[in-house]
Protein backbone atom coordinates (compact mmCIF):
# COMPACT_ATOMS: atom_id res chain seq x y z
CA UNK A 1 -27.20 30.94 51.48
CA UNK A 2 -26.65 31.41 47.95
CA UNK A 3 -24.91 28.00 47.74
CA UNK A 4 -28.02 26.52 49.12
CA UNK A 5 -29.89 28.30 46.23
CA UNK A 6 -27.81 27.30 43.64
CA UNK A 7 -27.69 23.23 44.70
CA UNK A 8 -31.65 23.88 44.70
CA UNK A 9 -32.29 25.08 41.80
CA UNK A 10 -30.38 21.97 40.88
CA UNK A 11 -32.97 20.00 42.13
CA UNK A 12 -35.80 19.62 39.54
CA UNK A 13 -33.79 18.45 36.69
CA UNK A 14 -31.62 15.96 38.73
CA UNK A 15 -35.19 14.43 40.36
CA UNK A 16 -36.29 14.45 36.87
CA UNK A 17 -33.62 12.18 35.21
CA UNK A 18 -33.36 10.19 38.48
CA UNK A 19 -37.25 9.61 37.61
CA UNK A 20 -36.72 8.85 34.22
CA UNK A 21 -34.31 6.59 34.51
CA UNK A 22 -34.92 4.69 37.85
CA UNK A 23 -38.44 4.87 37.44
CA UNK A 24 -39.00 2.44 34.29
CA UNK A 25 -36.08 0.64 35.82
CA UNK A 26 -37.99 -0.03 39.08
CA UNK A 27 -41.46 -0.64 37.23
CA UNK A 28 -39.57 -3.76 35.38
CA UNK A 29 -38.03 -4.95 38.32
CA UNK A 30 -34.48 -3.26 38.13
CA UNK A 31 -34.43 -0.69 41.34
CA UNK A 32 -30.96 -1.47 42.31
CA UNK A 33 -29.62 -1.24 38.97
CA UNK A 34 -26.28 0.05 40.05
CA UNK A 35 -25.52 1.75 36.53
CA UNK A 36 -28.52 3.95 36.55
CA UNK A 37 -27.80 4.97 40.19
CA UNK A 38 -24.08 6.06 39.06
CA UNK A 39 -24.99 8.30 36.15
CA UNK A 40 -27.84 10.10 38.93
CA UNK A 41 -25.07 10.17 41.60
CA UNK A 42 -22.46 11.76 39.12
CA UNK A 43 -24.92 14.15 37.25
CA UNK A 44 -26.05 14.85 40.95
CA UNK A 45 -22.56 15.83 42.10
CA UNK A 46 -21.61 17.74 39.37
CA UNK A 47 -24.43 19.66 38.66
CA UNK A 48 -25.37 20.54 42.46
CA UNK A 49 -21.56 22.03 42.98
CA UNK A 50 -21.80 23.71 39.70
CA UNK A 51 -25.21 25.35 40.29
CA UNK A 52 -23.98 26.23 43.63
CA UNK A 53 -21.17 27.48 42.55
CA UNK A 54 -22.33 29.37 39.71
CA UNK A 55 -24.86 31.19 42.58
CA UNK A 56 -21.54 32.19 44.43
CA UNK A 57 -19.09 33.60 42.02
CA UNK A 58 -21.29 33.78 38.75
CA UNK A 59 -24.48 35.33 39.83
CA UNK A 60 -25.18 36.75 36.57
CA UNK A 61 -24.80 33.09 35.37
CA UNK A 62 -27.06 31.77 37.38
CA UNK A 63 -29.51 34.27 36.93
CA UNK A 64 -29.69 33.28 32.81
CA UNK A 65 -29.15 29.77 33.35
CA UNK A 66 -32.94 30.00 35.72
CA UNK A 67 -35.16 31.29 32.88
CA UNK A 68 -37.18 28.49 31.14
CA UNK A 69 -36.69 26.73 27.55
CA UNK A 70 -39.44 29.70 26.33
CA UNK A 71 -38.65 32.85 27.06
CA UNK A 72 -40.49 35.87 27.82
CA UNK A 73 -41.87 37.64 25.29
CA UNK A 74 -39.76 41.23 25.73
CA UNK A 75 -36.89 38.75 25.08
CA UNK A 76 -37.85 38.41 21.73
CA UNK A 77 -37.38 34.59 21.34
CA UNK A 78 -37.58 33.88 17.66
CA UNK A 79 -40.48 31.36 17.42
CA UNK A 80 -39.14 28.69 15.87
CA UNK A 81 -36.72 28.60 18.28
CA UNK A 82 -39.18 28.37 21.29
CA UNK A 83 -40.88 25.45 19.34
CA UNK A 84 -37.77 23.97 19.04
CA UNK A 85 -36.74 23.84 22.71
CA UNK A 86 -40.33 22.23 23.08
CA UNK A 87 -39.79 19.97 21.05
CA UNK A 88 -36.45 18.92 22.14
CA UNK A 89 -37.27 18.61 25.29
CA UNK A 90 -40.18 16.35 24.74
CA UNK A 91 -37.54 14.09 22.88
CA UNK A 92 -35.08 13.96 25.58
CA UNK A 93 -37.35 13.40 28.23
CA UNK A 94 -38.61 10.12 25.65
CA UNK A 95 -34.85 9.12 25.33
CA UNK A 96 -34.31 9.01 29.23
CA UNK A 97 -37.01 6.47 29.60
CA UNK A 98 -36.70 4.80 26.46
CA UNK A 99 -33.05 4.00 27.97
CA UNK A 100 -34.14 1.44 30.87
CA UNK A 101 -36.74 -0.09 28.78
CA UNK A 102 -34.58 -1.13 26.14
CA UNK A 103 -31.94 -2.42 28.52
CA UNK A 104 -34.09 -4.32 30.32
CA UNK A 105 -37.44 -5.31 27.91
CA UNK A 106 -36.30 -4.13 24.23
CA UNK A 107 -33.03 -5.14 23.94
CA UNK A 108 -33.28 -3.77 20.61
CA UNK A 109 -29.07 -4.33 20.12
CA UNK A 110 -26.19 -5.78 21.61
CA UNK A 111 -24.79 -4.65 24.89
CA UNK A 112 -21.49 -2.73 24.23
CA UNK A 113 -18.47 -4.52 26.45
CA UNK A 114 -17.39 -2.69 29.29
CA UNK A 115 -14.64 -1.23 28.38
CA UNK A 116 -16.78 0.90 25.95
CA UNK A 117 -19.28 1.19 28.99
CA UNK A 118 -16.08 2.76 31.08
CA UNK A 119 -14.99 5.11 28.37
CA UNK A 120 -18.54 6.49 28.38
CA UNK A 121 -19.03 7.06 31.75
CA UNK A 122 -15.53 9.01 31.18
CA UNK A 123 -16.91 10.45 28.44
CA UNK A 124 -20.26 11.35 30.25
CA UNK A 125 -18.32 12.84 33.34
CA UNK A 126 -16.16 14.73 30.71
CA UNK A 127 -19.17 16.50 28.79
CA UNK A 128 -20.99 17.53 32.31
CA UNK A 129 -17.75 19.20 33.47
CA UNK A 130 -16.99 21.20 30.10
CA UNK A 131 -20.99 22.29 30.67
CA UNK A 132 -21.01 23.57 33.70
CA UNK A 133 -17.31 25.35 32.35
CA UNK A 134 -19.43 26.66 29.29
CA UNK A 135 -22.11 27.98 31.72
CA UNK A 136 -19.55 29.83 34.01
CA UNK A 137 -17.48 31.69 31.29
CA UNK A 138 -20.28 32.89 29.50
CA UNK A 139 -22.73 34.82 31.37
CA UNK A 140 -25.17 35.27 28.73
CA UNK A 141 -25.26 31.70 27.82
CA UNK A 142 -29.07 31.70 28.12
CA UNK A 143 -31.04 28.16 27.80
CA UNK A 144 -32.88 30.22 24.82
CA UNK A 145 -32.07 32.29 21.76
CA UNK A 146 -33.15 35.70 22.98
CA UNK A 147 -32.55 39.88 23.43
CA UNK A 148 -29.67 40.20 26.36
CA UNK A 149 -29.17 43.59 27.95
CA UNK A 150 -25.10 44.95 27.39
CA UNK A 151 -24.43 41.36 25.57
CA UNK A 152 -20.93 40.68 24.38
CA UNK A 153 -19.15 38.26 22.02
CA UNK A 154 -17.48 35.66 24.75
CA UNK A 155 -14.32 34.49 22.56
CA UNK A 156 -11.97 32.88 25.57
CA UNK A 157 -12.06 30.11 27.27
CA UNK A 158 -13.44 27.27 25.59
CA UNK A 159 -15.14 29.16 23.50
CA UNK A 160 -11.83 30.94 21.80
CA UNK A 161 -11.45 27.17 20.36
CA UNK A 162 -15.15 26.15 19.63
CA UNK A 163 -18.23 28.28 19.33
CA UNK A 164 -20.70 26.15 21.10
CA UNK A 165 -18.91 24.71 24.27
CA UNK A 166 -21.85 23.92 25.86
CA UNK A 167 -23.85 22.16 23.46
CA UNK A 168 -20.78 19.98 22.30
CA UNK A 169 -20.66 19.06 26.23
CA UNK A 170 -23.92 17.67 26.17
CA UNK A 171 -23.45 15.29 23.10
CA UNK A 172 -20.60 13.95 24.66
CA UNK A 173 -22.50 13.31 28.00
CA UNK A 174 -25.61 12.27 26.30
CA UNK A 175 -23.32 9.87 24.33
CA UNK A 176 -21.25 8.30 26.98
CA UNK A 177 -24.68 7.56 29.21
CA UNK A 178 -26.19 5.80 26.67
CA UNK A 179 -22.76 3.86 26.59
CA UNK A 180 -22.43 3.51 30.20
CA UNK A 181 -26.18 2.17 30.66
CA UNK A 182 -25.72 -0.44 27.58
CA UNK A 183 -27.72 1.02 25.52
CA UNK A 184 -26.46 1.36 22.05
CA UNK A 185 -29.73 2.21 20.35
CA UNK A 186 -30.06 5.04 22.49
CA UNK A 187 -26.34 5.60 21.66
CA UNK A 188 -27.72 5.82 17.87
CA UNK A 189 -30.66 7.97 19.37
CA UNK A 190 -27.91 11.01 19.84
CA UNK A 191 -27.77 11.14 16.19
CA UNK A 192 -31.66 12.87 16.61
CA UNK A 193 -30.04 15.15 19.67
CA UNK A 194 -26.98 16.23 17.15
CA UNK A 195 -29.76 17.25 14.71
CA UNK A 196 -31.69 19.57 17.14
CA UNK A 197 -28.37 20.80 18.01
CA UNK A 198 -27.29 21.76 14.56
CA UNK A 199 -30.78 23.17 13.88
CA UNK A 200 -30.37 25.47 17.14
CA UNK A 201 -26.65 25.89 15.79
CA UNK A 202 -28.14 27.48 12.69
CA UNK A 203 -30.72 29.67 14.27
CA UNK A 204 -28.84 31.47 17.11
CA UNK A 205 -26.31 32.12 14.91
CA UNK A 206 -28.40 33.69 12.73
CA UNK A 207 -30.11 35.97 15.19
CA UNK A 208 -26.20 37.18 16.68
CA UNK A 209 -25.22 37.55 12.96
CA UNK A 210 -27.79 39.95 13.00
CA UNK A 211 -28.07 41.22 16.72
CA UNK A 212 -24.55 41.24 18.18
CA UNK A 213 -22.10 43.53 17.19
CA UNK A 214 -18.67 41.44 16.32
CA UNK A 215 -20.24 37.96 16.20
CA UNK A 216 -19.36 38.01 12.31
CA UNK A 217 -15.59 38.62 13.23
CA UNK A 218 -15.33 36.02 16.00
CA UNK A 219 -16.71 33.37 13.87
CA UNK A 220 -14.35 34.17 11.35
CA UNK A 221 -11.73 33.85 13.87
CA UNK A 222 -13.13 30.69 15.50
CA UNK A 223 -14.21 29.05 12.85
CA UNK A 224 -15.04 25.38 14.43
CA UNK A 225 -18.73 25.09 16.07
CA UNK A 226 -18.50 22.01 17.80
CA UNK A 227 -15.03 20.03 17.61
CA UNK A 228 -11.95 21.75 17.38
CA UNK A 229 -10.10 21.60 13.68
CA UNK A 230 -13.45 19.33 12.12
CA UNK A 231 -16.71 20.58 12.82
């Protein structure tokens, strides 16, 4: 049963994208368009057995991973950080559907050649998998910056070689779909997503500077944030 609840809880974002994507895609005549279908199939695959999984043998995981992009307000979500995930979320939800258009209608740069296209569905695949890894060695990897009961510095794993696993998984998956699909002004869109993520970068470190007893220490230690040895 609680693989069943973790594949659903799967659901909404997967539908989401699918409707993003395939949607505009349909709307100009493109339902079949077999890229689009891959990248829903993968991110279907991967993030239904991950959520599932995560409900199995990471409960407390999956708990954190359920709350919303605003927290409640005991959680003491720093406001500019709740604006933030508002914000960014309006954004990516624009870059989803901005993707078919410009393949299809804009065609606002070159198609890449496909064997750029295959390295970013690699790529893509890659950054969903180190994700859903993120998620499951860090229980309190919450989708907001906020108060956790008993919270710990996590430093093994991925995250005893970069501080933010999971957000460098999602530029790399955001990067190699806009690849994959053809689309290298969305490609150049990502640069928009790194900024969000280097603005979140700056505030949750902040607040566990502040809030988590030896965060200081492990940053020391681990001193790359997104890409081992550069950045």
């Amino acid at each position: 049963m609680r693989m069943i609840e973790g594949a659903l809880a799967a659901a909404p974002l997967t539908l989401l994208i699918s409707a993003l994507l395939m949607g505009p895609a349909a709307v100009l005549g493109q339902p079949g368009w077999p890229q689009g279908w891959i990248v829903v199939g993968v991110f279907a695959a991967i993030y239904f057995t991950g959520s599932g999984w995560l409900a199995v043998r990471r409960p407390r995981s999956f708990k954190v991973r359920r709350q919303g992009i605003v927290a409640d307000r005991e959680k003491k979500q720093p406001l500019i950080d709740a604006v933030g995930s508002i914000a960014f979320f309006a954004y990516l939800t624009a870059w989803f559907a901005f993707i078919p258009l410009d393949v299809f209608l804009l065609k606002l740069a070159p198609e890449p050649a496909w064997p750029l296209r295959a390295i970013g569905l690699a790529g893509s695949v890659a950054g969903l998998l180190i994700t859903q890894l993120a998620i499951a060695q860090n229980e309190f990897a919450a989708p907001t910056v906020q108060a956790q009961a008993r919270q710990q510095v996590v430093d093994t794993g991925l995250y005893g070689v970069i501080r933010h696993p999971l957000y460098a998984g999602n530029l790399l998956t955001y990067s190699g779909m806009a690849l994959w699909l053809g689309s290298l002004a969305a490609l150049a869109g990502v640069v928009v997503v790194f900024l969000f993520t280097v603005a979140r970068i700056w505030v949750e470190e902040a607040y566990l500077r502040a809030n988590l007893p030896g965060y200081p220490d492990y940053a020391a230690r681990v001193r790359s944030r997104l890409i081992p040895f550069v950045l």
